[in-house]
N, C-alpha and C. Protein backbone atom coordinates (compact mmCIF):
# COMPACT_ATOMS: atom_id res chain seq x y z
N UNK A 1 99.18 -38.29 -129.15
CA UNK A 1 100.33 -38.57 -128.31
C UNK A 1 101.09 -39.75 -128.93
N UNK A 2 102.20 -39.55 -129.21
CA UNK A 2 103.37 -40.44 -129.83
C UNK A 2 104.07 -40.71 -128.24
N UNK A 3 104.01 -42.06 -128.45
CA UNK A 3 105.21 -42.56 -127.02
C UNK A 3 106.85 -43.56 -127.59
N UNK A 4 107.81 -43.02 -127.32
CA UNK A 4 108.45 -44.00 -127.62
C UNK A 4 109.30 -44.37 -126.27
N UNK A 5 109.01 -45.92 -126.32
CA UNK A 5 109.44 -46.84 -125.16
C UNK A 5 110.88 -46.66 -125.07
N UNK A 6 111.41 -46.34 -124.44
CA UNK A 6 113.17 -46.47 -123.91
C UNK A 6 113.89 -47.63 -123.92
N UNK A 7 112.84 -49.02 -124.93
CA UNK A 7 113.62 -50.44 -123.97
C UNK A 7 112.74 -51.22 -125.06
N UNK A 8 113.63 -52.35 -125.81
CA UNK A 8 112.61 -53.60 -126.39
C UNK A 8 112.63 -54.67 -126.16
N UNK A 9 112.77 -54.36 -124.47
CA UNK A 9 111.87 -55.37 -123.78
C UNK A 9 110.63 -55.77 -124.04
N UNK A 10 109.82 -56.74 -124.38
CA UNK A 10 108.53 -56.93 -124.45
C UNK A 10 107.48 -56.95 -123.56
N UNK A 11 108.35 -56.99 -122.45
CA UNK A 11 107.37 -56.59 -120.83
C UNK A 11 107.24 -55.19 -121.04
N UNK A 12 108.32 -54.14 -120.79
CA UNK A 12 108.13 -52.72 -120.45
C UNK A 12 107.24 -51.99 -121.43
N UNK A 13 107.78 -52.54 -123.34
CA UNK A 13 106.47 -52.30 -124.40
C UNK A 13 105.35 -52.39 -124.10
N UNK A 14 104.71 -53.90 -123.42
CA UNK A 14 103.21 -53.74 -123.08
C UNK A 14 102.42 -53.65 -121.95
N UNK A 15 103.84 -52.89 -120.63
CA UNK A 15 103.07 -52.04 -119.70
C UNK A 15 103.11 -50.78 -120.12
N UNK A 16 103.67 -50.49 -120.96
CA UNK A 16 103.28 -49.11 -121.36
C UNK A 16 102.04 -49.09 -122.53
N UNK A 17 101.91 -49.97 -123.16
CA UNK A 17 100.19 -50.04 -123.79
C UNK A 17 99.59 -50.24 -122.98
N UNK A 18 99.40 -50.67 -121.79
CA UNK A 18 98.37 -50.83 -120.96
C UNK A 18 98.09 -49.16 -120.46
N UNK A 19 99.01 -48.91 -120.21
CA UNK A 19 98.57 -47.42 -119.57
C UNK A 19 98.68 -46.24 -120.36
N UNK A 20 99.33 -46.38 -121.71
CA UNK A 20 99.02 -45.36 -122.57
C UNK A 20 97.47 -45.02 -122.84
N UNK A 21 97.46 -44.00 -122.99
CA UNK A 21 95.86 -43.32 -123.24
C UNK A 21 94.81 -43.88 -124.74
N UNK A 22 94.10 -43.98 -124.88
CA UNK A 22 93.17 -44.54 -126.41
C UNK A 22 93.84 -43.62 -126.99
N UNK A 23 94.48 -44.36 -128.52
CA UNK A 23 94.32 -43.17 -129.54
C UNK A 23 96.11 -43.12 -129.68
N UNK A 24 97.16 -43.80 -128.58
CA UNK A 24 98.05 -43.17 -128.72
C UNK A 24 99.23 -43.91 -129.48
N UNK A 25 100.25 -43.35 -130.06
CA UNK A 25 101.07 -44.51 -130.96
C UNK A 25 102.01 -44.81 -129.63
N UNK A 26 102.74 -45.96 -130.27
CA UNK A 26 103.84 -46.33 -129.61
C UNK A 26 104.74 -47.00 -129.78
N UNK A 27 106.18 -46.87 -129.91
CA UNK A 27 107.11 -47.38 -130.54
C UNK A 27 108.45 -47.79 -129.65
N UNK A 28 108.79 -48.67 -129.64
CA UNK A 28 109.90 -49.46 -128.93
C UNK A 28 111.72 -48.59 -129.49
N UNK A 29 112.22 -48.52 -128.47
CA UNK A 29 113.56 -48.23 -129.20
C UNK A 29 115.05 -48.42 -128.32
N UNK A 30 115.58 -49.52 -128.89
CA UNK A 30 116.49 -49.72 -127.66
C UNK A 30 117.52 -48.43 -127.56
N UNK A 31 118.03 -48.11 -126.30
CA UNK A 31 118.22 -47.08 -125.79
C UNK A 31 119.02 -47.46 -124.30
N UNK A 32 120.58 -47.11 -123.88
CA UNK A 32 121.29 -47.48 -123.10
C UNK A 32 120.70 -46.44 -121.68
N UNK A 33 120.50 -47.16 -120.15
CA UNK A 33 119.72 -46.60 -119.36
C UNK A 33 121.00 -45.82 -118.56
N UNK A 34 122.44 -46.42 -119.33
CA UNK A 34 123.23 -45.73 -118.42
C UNK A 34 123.40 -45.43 -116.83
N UNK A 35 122.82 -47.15 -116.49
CA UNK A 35 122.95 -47.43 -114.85
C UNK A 35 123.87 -48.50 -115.08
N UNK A 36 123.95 -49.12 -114.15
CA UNK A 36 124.42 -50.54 -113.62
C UNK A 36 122.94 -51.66 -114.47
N UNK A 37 123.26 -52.97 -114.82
CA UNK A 37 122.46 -53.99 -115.22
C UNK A 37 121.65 -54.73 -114.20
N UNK A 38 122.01 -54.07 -112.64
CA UNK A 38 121.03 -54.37 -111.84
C UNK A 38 121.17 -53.12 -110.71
N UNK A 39 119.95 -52.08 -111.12
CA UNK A 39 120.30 -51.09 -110.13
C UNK A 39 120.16 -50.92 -109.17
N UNK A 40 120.61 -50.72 -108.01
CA UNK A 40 120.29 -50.48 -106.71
C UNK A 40 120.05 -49.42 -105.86
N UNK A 41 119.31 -49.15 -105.56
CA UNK A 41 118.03 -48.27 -105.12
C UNK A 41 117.41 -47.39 -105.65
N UNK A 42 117.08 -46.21 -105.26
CA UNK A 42 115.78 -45.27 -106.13
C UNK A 42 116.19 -44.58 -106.90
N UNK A 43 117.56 -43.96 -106.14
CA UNK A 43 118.14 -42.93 -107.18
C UNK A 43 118.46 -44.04 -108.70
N UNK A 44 119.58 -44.74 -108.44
CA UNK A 44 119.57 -45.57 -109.65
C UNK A 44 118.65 -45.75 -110.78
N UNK A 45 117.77 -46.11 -109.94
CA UNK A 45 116.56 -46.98 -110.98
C UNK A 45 116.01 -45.46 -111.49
N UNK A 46 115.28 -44.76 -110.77
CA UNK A 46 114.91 -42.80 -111.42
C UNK A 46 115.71 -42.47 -111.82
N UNK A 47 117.05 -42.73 -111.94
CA UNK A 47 117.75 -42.05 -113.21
C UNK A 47 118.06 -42.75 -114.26
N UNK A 48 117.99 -44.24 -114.01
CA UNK A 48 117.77 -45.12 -115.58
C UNK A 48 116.26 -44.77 -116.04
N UNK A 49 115.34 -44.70 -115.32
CA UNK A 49 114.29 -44.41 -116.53
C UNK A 49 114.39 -42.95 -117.02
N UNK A 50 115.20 -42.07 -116.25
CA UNK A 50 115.04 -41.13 -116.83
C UNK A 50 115.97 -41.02 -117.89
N UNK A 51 117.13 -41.45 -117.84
CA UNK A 51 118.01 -41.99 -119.06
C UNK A 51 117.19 -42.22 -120.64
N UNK A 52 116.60 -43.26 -119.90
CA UNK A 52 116.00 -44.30 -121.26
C UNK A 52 114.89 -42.80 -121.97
N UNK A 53 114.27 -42.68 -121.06
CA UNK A 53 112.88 -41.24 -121.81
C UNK A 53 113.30 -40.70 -122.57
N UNK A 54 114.58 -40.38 -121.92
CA UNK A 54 115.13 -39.02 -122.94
C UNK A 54 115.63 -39.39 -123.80
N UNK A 55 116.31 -40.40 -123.66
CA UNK A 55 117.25 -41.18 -124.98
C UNK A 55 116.34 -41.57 -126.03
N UNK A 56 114.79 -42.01 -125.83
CA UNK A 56 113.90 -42.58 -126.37
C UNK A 56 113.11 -41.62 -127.25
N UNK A 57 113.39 -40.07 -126.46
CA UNK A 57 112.39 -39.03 -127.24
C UNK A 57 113.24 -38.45 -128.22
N UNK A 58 114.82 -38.52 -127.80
CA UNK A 58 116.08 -37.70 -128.40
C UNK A 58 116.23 -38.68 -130.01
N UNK A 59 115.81 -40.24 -129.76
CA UNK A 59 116.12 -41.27 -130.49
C UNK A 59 114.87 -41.33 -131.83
N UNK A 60 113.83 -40.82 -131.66
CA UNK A 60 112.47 -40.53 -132.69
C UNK A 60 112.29 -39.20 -132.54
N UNK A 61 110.90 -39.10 -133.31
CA UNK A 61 109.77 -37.79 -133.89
C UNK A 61 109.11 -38.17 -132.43
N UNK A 62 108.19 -39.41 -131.75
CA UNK A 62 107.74 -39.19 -130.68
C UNK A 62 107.58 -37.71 -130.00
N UNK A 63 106.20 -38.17 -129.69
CA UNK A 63 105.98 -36.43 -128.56
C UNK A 63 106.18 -36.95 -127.25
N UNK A 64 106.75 -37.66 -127.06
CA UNK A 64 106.97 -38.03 -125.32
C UNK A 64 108.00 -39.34 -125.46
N UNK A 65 109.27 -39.48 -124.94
CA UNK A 65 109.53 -40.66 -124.19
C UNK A 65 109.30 -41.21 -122.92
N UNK A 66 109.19 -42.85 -122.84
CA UNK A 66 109.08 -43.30 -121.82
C UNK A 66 110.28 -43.87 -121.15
N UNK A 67 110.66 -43.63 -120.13
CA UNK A 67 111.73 -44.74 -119.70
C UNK A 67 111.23 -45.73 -118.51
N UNK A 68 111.59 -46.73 -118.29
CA UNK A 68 111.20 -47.66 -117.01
C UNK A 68 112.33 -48.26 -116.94
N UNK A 69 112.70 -48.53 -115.50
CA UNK A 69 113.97 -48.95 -114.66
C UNK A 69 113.54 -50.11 -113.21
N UNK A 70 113.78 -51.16 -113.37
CA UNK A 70 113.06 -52.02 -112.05
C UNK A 70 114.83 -52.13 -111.33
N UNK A 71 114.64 -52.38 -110.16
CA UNK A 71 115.68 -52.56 -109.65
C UNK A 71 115.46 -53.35 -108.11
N UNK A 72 116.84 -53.31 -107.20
CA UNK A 72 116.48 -53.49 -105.60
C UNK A 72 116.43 -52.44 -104.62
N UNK A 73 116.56 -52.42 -103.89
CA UNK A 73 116.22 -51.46 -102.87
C UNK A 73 116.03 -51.23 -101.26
N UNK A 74 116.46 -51.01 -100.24
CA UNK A 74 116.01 -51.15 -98.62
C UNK A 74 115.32 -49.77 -99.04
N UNK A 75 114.70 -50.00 -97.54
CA UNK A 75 113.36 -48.90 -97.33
C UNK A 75 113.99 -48.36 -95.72
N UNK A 76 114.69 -47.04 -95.75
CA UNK A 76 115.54 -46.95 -94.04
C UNK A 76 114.20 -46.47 -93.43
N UNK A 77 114.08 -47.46 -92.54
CA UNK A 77 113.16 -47.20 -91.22
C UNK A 77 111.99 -47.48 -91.69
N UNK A 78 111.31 -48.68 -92.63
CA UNK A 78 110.27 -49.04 -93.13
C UNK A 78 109.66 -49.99 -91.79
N UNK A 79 110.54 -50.45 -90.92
CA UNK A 79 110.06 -51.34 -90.08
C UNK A 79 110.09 -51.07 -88.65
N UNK A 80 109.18 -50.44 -87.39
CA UNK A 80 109.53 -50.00 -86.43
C UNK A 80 109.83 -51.27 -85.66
N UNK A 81 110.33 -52.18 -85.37
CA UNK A 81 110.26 -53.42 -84.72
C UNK A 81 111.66 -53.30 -84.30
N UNK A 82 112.79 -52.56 -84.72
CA UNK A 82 114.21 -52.22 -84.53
C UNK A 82 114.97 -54.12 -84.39
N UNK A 83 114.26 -54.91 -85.53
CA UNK A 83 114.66 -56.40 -85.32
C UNK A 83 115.97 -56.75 -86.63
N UNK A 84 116.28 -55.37 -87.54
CA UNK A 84 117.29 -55.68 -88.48
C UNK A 84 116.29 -55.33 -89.56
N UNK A 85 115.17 -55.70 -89.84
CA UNK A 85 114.22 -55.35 -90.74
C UNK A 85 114.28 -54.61 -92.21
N UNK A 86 114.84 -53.24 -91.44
CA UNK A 86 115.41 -52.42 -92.37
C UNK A 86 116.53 -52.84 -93.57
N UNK A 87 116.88 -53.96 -93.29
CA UNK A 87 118.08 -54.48 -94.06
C UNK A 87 117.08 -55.37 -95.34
N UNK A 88 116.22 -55.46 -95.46
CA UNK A 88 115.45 -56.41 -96.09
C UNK A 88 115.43 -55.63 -97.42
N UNK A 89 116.10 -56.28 -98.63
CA UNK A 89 115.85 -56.08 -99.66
C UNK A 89 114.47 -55.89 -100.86
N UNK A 90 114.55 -54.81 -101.24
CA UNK A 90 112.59 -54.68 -101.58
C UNK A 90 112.86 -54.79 -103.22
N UNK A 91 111.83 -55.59 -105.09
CA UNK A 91 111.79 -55.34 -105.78
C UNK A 91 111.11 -54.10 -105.78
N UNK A 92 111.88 -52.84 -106.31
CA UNK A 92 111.48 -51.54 -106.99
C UNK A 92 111.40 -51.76 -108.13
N UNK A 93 110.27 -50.34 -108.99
CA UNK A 93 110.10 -50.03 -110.40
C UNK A 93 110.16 -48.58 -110.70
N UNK A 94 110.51 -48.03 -111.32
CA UNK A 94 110.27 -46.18 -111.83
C UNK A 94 110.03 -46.40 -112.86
N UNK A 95 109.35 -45.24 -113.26
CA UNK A 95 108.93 -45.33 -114.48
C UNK A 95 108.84 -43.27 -114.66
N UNK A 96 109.66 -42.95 -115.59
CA UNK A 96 109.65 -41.39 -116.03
C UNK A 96 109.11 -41.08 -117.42
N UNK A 97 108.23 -40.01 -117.44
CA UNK A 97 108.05 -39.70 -118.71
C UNK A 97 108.25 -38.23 -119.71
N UNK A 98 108.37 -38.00 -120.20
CA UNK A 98 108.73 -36.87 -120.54
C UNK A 98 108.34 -36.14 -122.32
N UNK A 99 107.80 -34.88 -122.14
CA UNK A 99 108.12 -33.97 -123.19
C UNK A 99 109.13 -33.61 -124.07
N UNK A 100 110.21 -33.57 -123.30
CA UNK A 100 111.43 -32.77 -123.61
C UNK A 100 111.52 -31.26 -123.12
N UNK A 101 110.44 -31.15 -121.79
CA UNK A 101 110.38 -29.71 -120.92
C UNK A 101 109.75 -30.88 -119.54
N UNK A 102 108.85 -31.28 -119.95
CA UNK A 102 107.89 -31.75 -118.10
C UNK A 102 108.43 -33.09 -117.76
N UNK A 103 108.61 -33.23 -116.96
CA UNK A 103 108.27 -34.74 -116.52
C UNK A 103 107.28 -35.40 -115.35
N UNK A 104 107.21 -36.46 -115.88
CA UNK A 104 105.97 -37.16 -114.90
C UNK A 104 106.95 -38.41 -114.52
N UNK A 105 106.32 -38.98 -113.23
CA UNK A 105 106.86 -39.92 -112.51
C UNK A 105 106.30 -40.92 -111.68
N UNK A 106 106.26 -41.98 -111.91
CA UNK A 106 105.58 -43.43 -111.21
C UNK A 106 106.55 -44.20 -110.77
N UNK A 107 106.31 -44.72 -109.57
CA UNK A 107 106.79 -46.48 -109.39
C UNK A 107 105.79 -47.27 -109.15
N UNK A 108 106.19 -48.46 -109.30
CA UNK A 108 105.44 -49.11 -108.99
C UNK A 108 104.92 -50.23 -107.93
N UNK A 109 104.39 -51.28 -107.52
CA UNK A 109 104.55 -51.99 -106.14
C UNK A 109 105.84 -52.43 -105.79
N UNK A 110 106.36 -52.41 -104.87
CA UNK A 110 107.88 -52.89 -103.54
C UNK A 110 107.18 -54.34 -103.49
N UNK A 111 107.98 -54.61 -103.13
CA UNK A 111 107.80 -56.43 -103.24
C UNK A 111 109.35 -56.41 -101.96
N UNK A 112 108.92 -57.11 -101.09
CA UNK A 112 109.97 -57.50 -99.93
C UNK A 112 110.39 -59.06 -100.68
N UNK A 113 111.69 -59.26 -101.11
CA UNK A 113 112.21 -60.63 -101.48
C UNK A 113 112.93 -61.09 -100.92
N UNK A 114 112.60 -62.58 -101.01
CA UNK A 114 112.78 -63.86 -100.22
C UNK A 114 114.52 -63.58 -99.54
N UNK A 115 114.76 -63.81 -99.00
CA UNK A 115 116.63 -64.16 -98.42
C UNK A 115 117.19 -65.01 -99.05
N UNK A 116 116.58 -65.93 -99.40
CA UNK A 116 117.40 -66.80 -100.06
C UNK A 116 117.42 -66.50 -101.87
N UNK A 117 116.80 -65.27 -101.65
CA UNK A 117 116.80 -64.55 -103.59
C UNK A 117 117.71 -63.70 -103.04
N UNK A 118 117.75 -62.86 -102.21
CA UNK A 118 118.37 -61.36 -101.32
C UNK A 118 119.67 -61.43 -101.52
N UNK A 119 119.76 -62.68 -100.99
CA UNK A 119 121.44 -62.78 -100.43
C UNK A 119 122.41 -62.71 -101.78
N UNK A 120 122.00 -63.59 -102.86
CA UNK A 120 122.76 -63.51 -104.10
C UNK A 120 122.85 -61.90 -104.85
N UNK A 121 122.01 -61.36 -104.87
CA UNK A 121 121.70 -59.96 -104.59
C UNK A 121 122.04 -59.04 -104.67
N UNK A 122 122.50 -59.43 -103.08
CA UNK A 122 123.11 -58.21 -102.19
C UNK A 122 124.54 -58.66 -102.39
N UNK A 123 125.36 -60.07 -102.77
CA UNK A 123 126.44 -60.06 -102.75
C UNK A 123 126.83 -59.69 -104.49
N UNK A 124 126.03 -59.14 -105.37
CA UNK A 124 126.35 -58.50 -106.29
C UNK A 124 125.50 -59.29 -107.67
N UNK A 125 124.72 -60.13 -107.53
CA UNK A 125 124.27 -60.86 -108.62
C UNK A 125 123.23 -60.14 -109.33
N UNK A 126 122.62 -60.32 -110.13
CA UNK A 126 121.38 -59.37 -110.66
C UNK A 126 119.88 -61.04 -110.41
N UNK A 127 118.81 -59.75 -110.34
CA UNK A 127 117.55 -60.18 -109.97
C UNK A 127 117.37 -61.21 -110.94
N UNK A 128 116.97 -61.04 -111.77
CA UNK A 128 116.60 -62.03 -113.17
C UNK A 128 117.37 -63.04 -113.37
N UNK A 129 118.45 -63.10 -113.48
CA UNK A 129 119.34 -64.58 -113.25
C UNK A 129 119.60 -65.38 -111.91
N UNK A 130 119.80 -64.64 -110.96
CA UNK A 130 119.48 -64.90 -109.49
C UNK A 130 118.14 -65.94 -109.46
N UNK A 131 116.77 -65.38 -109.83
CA UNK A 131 115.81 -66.16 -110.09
C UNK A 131 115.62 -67.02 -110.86
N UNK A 132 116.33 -67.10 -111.97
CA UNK A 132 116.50 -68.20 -113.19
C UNK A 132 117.25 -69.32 -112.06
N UNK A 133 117.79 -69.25 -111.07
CA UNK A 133 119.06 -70.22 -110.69
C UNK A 133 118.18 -70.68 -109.90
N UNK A 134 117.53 -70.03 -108.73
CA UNK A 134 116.40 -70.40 -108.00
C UNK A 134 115.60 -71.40 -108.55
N UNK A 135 114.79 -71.29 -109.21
CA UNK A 135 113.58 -71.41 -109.97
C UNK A 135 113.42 -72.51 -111.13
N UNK A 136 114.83 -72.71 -111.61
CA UNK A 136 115.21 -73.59 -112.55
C UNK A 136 114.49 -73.06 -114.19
N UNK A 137 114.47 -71.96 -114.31
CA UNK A 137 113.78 -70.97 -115.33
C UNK A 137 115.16 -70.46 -115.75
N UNK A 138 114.83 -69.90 -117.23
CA UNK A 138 114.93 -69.10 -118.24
C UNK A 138 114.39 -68.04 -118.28
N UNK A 139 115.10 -66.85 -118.38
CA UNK A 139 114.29 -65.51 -119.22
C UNK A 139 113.02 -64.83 -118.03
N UNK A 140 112.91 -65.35 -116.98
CA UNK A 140 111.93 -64.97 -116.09
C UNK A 140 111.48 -63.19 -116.17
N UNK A 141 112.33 -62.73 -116.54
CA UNK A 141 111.99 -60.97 -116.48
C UNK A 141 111.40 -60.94 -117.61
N UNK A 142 111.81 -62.01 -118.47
CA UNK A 142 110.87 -61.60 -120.06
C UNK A 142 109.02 -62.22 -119.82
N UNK A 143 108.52 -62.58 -118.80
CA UNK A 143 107.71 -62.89 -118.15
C UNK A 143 106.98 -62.52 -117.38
N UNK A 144 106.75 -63.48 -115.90
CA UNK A 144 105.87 -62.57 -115.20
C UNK A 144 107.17 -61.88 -114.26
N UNK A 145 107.96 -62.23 -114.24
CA UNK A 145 109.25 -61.57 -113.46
C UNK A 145 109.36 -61.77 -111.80
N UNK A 146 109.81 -61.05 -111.13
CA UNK A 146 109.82 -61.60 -109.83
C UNK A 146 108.48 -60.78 -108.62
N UNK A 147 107.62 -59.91 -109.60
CA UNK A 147 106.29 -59.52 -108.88
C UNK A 147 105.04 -60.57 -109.32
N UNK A 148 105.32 -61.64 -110.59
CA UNK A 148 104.16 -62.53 -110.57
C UNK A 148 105.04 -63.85 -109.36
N UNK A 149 106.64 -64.13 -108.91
CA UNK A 149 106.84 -65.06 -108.72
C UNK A 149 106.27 -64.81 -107.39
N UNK A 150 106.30 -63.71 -106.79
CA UNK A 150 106.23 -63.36 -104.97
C UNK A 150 105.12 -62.96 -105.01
N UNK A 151 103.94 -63.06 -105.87
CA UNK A 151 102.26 -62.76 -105.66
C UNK A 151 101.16 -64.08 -106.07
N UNK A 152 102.48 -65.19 -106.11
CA UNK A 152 101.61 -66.35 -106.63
C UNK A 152 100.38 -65.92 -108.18
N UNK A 153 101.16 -64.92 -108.47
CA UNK A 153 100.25 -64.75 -109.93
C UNK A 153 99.38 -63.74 -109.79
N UNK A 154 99.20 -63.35 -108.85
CA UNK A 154 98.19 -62.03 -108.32
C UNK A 154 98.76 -61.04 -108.92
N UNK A 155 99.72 -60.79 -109.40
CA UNK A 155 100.26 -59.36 -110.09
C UNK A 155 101.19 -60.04 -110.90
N UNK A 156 102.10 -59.33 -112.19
CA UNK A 156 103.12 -59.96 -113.09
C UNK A 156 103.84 -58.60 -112.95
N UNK A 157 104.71 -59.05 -114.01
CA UNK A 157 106.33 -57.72 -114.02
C UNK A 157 104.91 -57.08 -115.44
N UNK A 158 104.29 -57.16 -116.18
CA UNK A 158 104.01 -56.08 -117.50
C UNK A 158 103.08 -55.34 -116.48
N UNK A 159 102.01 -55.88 -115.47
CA UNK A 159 100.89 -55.10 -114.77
C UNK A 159 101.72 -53.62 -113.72
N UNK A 160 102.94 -54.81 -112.89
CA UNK A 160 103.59 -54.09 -111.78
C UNK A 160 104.11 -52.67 -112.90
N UNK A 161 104.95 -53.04 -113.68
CA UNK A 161 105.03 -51.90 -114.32
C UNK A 161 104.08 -50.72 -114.87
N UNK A 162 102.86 -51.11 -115.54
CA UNK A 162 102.28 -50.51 -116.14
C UNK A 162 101.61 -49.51 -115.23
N UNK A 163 101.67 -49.55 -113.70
CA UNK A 163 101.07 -48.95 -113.16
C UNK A 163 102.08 -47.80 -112.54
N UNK A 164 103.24 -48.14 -112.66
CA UNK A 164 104.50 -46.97 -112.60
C UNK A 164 104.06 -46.19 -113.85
N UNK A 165 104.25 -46.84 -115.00
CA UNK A 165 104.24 -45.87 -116.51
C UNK A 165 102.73 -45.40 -116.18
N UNK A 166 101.82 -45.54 -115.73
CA UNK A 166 100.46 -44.73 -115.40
C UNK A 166 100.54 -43.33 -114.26
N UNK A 167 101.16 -43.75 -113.42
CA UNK A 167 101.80 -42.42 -112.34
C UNK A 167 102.03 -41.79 -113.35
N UNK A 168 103.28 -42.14 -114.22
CA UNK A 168 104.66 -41.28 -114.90
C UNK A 168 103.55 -40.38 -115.78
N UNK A 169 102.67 -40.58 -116.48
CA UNK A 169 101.69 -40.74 -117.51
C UNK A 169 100.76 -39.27 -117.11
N UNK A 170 100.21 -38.99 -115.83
CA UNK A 170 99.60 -38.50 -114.92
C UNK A 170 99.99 -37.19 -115.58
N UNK A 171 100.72 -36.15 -115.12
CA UNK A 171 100.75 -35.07 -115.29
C UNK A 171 100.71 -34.80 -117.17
N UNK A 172 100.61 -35.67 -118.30
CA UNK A 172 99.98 -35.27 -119.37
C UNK A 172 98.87 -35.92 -119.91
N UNK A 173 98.25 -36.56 -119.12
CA UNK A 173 97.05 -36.93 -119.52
C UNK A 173 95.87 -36.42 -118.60
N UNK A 174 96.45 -35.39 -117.17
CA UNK A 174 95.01 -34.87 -116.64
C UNK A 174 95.70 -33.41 -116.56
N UNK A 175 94.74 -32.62 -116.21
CA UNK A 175 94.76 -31.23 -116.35
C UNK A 175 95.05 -30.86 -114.56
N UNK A 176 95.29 -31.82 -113.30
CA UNK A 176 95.87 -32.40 -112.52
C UNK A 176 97.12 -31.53 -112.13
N UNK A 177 98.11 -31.74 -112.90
CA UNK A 177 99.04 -31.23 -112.52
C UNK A 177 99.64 -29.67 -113.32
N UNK A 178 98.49 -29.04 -113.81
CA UNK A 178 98.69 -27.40 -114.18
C UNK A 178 99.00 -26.31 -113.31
């Protein structure tokens, strides 16, 4: 299995070694996801990784691209408390993979973020600089990103991902989905 990554990012490269299978190559290749630079909600973000896969498998010899897409997100009717709830901005991840016939599909953990990250946000800012301003940081997505900042370190952005690109991963590495 040849994988080539959709993105040379150095986070999304080594959540996808984490969950690539023993044995498998893998190669980085930048590749336009053809969303918005901060996407907002599911559809968005599942169709930037699916962007990047294809662009990534179309872009090498690879026997599979990967794409991964993190973005924001509400969850309608995640909260029965009818207190506004629903309005609460969540970190999303997708992660698509593909043949060039099948695809497989992961996200990864929702992360509910802070209001005072939300609000810049929601009035149009992107996640990663939003948090650089917060935080008094640099480059934070090239890091643990905003799933190590809201888990006190209990999870990072390469793990949160890698476990989307492991879903995505699923239907060609088990006999599962035949």
């Amino acid at each position: 299995m040849e994988l080539a990554v959709g993105s040379e990012n150095p986070v999304k490269y080594r959540a996808t070694e984490r969950a690539a299978p023993d044995g498998a190559g893998l190669r980085a290749v930048s590749v336009d996801s053809g969303v918005s630079d901060q996407p907002r909600g599911h559809a968005e973000c599942r169709e930037g990784a699916e962007r990047r896969a294809r662009r990534a498998l179309t872009a090498t010899d690879a026997t599979h691209g990967v794409g991964i897409e993190g973005g924001v997100a509400t969850f309608e009717g995640a909260f029965a408390t009818g207190d506004g709830d629903d309005e609460r901005l969540w970190l999303v991840m997708w992660a698509a993979v593909t043949d060039g016939e099948r695809w497989g599909y992961g996200t990864g953990p929702s992360l509910v973020l802070p209001e005072r990250v939300a609000r810049p946000v929601r009035e149009g800012g992107e996640l990663g600089p939003v948090l650089d301003a917060y935080l008094g940081t640099d480059g934070i997505k090239h890091g643990e990103g905003a799933a190590g900042v809201f888990t006190a370190g209990a999870s990072d952005r390469t793990s949160a991902l890698a476990h989307a690109v492991a879903g995505a991963l699923g239907p060609f590495v088990t006999e599962h989905y035949e």
